[in-house]
N, C-alpha and C. Protein backbone atom coordinates (compact mmCIF):
# COMPACT_ATOMS: atom_id res chain seq x y z
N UNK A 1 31.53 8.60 65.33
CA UNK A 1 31.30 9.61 64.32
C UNK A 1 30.73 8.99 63.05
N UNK A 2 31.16 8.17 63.12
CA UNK A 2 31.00 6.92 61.44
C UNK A 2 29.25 6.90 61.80
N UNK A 3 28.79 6.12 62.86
CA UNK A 3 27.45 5.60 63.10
C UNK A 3 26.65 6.65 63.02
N UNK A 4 27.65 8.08 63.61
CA UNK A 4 26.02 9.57 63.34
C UNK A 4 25.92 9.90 62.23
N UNK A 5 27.18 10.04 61.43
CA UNK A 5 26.69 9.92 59.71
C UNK A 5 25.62 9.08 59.05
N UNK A 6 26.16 8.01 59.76
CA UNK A 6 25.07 6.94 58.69
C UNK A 6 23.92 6.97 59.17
N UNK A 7 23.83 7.68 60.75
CA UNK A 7 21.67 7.49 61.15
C UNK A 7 21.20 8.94 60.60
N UNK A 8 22.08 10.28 60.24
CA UNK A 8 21.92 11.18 59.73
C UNK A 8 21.30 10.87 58.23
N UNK A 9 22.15 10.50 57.59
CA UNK A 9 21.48 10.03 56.23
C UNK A 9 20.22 9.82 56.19
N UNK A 10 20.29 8.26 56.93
CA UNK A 10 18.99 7.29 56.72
C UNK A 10 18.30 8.02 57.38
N UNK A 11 18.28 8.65 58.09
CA UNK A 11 16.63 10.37 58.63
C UNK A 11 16.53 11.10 57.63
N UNK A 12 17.20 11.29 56.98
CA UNK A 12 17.52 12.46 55.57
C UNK A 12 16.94 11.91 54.69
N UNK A 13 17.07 10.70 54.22
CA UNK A 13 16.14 9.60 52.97
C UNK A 13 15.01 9.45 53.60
N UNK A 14 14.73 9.22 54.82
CA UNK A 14 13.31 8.47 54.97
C UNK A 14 12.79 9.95 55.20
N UNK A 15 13.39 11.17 55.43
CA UNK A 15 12.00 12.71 55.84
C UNK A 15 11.66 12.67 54.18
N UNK A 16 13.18 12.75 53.26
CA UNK A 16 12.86 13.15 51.94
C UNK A 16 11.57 12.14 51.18
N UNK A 17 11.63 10.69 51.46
CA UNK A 17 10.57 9.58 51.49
C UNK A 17 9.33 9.82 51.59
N UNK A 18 9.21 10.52 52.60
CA UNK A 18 7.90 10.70 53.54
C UNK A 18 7.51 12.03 52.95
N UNK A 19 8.06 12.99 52.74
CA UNK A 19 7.73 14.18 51.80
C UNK A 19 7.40 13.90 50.58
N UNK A 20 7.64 13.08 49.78
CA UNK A 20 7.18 12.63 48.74
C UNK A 20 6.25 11.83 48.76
N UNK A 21 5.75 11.11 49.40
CA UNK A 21 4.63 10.33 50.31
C UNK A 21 3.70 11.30 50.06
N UNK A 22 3.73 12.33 51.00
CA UNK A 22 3.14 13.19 51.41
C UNK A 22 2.48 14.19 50.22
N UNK A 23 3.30 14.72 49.24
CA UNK A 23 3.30 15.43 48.17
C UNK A 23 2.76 14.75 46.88
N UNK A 24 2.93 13.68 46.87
CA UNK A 24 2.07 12.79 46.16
C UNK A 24 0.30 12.81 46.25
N UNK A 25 0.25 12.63 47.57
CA UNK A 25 -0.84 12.52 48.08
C UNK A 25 -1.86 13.20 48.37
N UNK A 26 -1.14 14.44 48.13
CA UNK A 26 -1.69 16.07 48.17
C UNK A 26 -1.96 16.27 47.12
N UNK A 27 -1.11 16.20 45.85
CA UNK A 27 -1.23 15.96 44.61
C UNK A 27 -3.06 15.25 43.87
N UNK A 28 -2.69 14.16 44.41
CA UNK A 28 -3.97 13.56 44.40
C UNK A 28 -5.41 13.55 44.41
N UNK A 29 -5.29 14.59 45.83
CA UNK A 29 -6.51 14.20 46.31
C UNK A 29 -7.40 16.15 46.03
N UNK A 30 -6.06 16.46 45.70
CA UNK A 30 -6.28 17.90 44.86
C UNK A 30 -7.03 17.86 43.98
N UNK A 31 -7.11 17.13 42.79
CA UNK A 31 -7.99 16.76 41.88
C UNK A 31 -9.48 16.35 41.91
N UNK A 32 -9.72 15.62 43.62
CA UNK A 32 -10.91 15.06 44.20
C UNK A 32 -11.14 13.71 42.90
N UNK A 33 -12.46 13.36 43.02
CA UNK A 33 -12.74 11.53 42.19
C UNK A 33 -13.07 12.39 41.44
N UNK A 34 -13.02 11.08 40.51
CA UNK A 34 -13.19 11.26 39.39
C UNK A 34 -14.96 11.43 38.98
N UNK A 35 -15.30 12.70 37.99
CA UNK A 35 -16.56 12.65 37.53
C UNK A 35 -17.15 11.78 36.37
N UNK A 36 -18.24 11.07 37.29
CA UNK A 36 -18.57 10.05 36.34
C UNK A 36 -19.20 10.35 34.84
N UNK A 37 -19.74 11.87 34.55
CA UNK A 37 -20.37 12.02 33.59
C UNK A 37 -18.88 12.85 32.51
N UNK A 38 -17.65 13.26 33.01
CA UNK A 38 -16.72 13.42 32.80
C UNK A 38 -15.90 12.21 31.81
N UNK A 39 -16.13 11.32 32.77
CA UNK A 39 -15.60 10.04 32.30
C UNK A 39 -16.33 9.52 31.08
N UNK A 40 -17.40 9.93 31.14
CA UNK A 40 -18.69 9.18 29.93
C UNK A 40 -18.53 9.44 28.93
N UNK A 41 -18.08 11.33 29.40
CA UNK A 41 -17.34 12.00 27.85
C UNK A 41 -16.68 11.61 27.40
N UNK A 42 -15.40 11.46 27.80
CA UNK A 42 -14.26 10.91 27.15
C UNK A 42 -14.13 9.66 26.35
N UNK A 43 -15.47 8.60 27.17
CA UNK A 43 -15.04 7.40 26.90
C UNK A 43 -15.72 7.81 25.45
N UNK A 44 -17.26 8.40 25.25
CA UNK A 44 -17.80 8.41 24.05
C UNK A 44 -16.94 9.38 23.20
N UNK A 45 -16.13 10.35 23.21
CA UNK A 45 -15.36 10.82 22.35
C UNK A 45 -14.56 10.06 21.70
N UNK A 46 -13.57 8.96 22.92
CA UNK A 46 -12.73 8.25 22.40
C UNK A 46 -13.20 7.26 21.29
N UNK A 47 -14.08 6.59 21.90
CA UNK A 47 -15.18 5.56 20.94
C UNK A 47 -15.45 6.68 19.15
N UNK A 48 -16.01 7.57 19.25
CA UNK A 48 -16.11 8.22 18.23
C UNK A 48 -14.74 8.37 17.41
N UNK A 49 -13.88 8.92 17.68
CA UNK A 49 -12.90 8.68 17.45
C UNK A 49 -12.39 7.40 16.65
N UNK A 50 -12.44 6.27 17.51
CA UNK A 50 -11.65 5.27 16.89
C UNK A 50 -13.06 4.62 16.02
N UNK A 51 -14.31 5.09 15.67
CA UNK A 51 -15.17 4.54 14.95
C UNK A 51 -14.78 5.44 13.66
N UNK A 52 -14.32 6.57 13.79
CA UNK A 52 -14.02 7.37 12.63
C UNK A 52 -12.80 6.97 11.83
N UNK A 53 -11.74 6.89 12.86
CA UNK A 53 -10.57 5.91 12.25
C UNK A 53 -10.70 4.69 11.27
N UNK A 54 -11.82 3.57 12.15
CA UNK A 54 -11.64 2.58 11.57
C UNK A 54 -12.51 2.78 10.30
N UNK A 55 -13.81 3.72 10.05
CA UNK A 55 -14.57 4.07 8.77
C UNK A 55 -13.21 4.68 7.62
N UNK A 56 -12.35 5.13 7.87
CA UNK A 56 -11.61 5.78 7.31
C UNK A 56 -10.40 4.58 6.41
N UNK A 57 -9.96 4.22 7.57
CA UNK A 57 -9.13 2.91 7.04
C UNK A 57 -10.15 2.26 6.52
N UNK A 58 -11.05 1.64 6.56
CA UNK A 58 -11.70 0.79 5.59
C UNK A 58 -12.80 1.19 4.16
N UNK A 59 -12.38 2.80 4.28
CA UNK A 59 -12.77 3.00 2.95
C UNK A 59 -10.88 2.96 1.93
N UNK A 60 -10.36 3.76 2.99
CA UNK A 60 -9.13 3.53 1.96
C UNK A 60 -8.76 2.03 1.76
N UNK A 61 -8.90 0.74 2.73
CA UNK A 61 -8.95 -0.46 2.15
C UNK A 61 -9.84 -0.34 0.85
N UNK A 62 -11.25 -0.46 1.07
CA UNK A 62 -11.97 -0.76 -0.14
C UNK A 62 -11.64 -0.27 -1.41
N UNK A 63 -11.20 1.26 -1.31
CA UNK A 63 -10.34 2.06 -2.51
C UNK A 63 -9.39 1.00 -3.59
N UNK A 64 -8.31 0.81 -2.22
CA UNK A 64 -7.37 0.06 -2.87
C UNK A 64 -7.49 -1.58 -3.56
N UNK A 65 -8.88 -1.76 -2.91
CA UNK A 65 -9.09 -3.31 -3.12
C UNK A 65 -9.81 -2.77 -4.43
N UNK A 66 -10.93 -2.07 -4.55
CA UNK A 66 -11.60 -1.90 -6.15
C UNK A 66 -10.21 -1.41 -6.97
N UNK A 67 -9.21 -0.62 -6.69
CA UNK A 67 -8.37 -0.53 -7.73
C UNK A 67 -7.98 -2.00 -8.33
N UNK A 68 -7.47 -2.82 -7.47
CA UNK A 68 -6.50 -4.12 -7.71
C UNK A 68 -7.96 -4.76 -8.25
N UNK A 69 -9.35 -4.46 -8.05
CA UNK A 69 -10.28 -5.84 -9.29
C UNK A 69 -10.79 -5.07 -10.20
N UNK A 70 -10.53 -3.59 -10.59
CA UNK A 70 -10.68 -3.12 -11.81
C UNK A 70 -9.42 -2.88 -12.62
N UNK A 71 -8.33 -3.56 -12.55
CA UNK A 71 -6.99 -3.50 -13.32
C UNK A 71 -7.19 -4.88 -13.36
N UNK A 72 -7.63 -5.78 -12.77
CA UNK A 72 -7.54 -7.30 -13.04
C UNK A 72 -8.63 -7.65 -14.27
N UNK A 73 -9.78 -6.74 -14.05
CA UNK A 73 -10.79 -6.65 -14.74
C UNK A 73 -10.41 -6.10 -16.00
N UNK A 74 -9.97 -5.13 -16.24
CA UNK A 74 -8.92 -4.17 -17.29
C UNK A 74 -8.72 -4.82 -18.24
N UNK A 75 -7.29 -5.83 -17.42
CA UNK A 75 -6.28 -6.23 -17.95
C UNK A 75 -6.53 -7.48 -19.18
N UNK A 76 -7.63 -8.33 -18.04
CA UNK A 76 -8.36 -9.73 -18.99
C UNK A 76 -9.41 -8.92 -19.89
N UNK A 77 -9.97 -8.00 -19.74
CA UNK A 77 -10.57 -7.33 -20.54
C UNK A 77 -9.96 -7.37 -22.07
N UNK A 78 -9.05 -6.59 -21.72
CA UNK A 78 -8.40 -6.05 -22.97
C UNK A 78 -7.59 -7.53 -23.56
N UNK A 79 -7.48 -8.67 -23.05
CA UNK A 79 -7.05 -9.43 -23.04
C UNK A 79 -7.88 -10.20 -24.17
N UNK A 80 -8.60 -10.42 -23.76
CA UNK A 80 -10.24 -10.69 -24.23
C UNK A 80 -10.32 -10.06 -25.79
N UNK A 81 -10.33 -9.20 -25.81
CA UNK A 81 -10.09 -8.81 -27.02
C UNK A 81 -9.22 -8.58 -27.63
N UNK A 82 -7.55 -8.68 -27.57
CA UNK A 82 -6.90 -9.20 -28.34
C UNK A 82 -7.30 -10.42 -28.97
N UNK A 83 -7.17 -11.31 -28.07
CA UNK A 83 -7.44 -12.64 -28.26
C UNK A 83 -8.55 -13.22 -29.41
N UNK A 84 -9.40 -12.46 -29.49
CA UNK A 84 -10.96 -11.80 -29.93
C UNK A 84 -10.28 -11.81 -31.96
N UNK A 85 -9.52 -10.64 -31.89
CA UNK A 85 -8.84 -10.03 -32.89
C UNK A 85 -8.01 -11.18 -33.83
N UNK A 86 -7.30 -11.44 -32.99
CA UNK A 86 -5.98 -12.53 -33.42
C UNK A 86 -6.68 -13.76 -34.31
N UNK A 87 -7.70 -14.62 -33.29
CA UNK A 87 -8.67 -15.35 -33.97
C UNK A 87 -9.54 -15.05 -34.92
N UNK A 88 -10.19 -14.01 -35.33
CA UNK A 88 -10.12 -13.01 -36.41
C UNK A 88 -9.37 -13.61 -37.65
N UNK A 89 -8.53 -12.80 -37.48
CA UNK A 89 -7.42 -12.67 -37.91
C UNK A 89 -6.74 -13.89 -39.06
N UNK A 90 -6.63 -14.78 -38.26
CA UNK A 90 -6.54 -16.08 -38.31
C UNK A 90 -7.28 -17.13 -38.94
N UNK A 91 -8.52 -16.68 -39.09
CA UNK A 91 -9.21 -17.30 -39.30
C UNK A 91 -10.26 -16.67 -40.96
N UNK A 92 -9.84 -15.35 -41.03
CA UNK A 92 -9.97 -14.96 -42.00
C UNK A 92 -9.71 -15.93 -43.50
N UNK A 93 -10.70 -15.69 -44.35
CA UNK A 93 -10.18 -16.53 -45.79
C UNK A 93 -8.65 -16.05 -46.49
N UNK A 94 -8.82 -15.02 -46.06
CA UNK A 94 -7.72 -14.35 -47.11
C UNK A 94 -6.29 -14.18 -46.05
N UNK A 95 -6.46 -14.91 -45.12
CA UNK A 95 -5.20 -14.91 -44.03
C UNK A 95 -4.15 -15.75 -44.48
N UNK A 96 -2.71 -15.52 -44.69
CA UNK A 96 -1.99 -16.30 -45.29
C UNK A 96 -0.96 -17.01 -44.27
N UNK A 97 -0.56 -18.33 -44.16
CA UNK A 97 0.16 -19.02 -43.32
C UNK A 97 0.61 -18.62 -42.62
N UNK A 98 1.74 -17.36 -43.19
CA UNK A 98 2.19 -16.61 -41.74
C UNK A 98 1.35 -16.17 -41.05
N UNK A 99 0.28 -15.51 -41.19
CA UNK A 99 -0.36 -14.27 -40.70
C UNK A 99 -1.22 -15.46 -39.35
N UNK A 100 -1.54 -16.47 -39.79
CA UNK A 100 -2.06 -17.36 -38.73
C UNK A 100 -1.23 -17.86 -37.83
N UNK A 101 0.13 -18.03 -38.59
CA UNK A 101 1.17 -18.75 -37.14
C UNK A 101 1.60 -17.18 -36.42
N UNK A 102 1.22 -16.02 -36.95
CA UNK A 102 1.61 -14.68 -36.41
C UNK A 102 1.03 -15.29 -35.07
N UNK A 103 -0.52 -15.24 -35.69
CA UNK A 103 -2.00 -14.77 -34.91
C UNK A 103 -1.64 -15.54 -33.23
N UNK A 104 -1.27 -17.50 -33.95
CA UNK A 104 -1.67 -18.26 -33.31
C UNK A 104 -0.37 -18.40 -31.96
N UNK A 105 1.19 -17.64 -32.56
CA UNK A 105 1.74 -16.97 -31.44
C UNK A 105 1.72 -16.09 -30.64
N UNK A 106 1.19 -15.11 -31.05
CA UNK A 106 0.50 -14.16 -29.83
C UNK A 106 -0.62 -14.91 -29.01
N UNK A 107 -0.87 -15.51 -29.14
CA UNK A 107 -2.43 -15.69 -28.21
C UNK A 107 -1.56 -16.86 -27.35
N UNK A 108 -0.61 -18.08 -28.00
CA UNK A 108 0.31 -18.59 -26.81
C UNK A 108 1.24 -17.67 -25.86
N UNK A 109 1.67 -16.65 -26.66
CA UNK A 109 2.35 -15.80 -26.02
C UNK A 109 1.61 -15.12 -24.41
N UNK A 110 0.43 -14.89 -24.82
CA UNK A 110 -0.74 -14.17 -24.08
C UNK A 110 -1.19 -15.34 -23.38
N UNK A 111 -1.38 -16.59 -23.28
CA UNK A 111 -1.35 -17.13 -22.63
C UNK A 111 -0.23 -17.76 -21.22
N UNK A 112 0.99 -17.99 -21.90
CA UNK A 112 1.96 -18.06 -21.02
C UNK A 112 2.23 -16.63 -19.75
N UNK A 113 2.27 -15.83 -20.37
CA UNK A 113 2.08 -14.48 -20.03
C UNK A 113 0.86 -14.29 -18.74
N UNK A 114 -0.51 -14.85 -19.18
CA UNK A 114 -1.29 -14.65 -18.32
C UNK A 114 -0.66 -15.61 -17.22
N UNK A 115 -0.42 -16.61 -17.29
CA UNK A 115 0.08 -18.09 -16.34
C UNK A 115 0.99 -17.38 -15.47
N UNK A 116 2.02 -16.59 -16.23
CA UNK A 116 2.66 -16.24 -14.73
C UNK A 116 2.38 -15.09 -14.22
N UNK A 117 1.60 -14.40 -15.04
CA UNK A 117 1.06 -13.26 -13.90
C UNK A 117 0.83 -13.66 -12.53
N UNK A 118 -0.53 -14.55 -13.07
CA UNK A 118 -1.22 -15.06 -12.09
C UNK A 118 -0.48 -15.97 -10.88
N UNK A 119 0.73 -16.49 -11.68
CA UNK A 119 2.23 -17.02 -10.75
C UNK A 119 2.50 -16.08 -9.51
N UNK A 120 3.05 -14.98 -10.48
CA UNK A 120 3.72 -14.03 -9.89
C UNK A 120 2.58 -13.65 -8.36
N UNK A 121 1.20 -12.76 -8.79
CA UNK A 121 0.19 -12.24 -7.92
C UNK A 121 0.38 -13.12 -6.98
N UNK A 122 -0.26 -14.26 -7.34
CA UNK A 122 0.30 -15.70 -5.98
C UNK A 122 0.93 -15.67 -4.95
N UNK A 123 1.98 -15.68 -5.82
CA UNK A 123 3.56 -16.15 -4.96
C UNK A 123 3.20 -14.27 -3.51
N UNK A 124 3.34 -13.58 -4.44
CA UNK A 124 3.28 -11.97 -3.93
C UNK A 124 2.34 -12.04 -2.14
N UNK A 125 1.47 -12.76 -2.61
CA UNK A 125 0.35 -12.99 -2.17
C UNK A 125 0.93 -13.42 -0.54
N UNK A 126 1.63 -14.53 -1.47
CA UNK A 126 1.87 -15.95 -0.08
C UNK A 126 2.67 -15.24 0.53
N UNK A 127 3.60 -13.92 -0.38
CA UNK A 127 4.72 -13.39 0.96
C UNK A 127 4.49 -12.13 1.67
N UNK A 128 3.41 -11.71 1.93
CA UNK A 128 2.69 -10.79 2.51
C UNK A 128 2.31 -9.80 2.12
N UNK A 129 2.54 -9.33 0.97
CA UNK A 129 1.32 -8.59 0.33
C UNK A 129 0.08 -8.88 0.09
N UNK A 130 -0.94 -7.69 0.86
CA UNK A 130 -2.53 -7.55 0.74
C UNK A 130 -3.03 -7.95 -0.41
N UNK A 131 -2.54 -7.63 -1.35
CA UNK A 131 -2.59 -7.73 -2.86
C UNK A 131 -2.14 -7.18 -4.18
N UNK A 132 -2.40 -7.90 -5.04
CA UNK A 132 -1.70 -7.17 -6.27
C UNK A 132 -1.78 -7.14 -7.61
N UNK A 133 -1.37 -6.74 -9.11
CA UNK A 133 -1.58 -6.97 -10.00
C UNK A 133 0.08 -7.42 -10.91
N UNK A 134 0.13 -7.87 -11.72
CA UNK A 134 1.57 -7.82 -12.17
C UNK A 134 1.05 -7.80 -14.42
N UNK A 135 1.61 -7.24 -14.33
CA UNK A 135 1.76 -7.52 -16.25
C UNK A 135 2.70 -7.56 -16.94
N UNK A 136 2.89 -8.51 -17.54
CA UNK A 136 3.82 -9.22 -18.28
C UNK A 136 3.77 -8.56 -19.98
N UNK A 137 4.51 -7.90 -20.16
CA UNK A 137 4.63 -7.61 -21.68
C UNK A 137 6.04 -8.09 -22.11
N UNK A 138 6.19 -8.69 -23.49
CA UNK A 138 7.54 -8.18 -24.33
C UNK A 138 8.46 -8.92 -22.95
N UNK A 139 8.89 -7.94 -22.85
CA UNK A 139 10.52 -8.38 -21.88
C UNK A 139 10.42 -6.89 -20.59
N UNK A 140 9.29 -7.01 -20.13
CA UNK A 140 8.91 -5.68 -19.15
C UNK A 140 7.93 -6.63 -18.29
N UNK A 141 8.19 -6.38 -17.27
CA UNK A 141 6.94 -6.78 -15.99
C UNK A 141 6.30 -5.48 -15.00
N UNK A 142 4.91 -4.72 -14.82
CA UNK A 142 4.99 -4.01 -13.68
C UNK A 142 4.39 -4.78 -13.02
N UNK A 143 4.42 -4.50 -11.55
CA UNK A 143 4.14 -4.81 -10.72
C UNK A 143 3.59 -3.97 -9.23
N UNK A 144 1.85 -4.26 -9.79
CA UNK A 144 1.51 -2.96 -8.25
C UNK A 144 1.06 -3.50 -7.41
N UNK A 145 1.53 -3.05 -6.63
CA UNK A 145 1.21 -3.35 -5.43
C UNK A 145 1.19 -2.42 -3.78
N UNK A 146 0.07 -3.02 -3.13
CA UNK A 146 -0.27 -1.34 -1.95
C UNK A 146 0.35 -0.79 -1.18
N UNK A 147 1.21 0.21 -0.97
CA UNK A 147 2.09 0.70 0.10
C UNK A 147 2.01 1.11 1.10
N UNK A 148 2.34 0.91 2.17
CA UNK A 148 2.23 1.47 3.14
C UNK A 148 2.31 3.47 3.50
N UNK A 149 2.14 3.87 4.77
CA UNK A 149 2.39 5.12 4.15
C UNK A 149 3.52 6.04 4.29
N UNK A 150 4.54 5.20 4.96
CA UNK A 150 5.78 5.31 4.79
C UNK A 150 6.50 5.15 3.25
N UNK A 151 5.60 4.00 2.51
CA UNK A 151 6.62 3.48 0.77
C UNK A 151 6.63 2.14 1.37
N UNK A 152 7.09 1.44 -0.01
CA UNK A 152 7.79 0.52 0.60
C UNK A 152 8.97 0.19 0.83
N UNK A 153 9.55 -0.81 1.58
CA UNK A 153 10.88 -1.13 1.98
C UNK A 153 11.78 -1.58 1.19
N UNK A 154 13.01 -1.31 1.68
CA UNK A 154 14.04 -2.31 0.73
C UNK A 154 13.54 -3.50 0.31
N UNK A 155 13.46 -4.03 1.39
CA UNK A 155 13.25 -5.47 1.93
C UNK A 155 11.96 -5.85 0.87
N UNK A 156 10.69 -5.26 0.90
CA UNK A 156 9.47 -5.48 0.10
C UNK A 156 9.54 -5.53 -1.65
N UNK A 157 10.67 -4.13 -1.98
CA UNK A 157 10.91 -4.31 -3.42
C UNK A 157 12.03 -5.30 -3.86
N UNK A 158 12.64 -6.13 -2.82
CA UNK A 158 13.68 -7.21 -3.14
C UNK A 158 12.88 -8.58 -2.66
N UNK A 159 11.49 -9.24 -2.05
CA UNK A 159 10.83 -9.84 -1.96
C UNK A 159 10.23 -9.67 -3.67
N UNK A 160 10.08 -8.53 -3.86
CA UNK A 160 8.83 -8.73 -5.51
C UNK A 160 10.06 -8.95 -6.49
N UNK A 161 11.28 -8.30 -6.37
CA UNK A 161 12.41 -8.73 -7.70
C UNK A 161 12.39 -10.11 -7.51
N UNK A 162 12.66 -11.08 -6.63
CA UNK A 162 12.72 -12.47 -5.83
C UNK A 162 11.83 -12.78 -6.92
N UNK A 163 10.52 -12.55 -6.93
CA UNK A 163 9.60 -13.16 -7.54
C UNK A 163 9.65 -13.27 -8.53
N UNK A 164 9.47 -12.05 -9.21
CA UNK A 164 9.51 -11.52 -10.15
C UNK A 164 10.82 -12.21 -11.50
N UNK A 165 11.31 -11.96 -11.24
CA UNK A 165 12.72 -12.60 -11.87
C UNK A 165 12.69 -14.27 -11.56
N UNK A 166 12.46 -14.97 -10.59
CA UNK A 166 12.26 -16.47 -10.39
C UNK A 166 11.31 -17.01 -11.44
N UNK A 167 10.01 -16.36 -11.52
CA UNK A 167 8.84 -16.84 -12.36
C UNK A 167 8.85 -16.17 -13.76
N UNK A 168 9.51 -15.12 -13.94
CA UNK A 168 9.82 -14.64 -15.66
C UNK A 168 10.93 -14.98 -16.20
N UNK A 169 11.74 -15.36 -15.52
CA UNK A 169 13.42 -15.05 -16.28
C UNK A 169 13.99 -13.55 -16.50
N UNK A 170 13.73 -12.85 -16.41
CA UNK A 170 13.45 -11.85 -16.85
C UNK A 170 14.45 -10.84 -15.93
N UNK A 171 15.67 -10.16 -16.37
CA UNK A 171 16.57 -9.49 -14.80
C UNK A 171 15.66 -8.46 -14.64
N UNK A 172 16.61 -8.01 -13.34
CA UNK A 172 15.70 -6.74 -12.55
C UNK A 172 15.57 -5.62 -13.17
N UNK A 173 16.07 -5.32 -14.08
CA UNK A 173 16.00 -4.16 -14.67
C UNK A 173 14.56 -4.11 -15.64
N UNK A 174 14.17 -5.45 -15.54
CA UNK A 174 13.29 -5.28 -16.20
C UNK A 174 11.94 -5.28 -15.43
N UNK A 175 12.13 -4.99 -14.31
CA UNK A 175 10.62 -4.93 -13.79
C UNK A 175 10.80 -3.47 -13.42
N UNK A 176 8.87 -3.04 -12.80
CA UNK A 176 8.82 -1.12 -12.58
C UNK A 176 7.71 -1.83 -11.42
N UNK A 177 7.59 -1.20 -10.37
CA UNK A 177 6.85 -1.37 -9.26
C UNK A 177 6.18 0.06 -8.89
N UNK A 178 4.80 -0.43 -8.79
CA UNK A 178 3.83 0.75 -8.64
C UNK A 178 3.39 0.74 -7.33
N UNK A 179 3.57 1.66 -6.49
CA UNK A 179 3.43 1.75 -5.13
C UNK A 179 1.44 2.27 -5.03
N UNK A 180 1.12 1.42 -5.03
CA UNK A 180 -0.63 1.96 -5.14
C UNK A 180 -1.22 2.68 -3.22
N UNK A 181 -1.31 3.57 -3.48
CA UNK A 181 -1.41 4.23 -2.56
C UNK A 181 -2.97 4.40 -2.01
């Protein structure tokens, strides 16, 4: 009784086997081959497609890349002419001792300042951000940099405090992070 059970089964798996074999195959051949001018379509749609994608992503790259060298541009700009002013300033006849050691601390100030920007961007740089800008004022740092289009991560805005705070002194409260989109 034991042995007709078990050859019952194994006929029962191998018809159900073979029906699926079978149904597969029917499946298949239902469809007939494939059309080659069918296929041509698709492939050139797909191609179009991912040529449109990649035109797309690489204008929003370029976007984001002219933002980050017209804020760099900006920034020394305006830089430029403080600097411009101060010496001025300074150099005026009627400028009195203070007004030159004013002058001649801001422009060290503005110098140290530029040094670790350019620290900071760096470092940013080396830890996987595309790119970035950072500005140093007073006792304030921002810091932009490109986001993904999710935001960014925990993890990404505690990589830039890392930095940020290592190369200014400066605690976290004192930096603002600009998610450049």
């Amino acid at each position: 009784m034991k042995g007709a059970k078990r050859n019952i089964m194994i006929i029962t798996v191998l018809l159900f086997v073979c029906a699926a074999v079978y149904l597969n195959w029917s499946y298949n051949n239902r469809w007939g081959t494939a059309d080659s001018e069918m296929a041509a379509a698709e492939d050139a749609m797909t191609e179009k497609a991912d040529d449109e994608y990649t035109q797309t992503m690489a204008a929003k790259d370029a976007k984001t890349t002219d933002y980050f060298s017209k804020a760099r541009l900006s920034r020394q700009t305006s830089r430029d002419q403080s600097v411009e002013l101060l010496k001025q300033a300074a150099a005026s006849d009627s400028a009195s001792q203070e007004t030159i050691d004013g002058a001649m601390n801001a422009i060290s100030a503005m110098a140290t300042n530029s040094m670790k920007e350019t620290e900071v961007e760096n470092q940013l740089i080396a830890k996987g951000f595309s790119d970035c800008v950072a500005y140093i004022a007073d006792k304030a740092v921002t810091v932009s940099v490109p986001a993904p289009a999710s935001g960014l991560s925990e993890a990404d805005v505690a990589r830039i405090t890392d930095v940020v705070t290592a190369e200014t002194g400066l605690p976290a409260s004192a930096l603002n992070v600009v998610e450049v989109k």
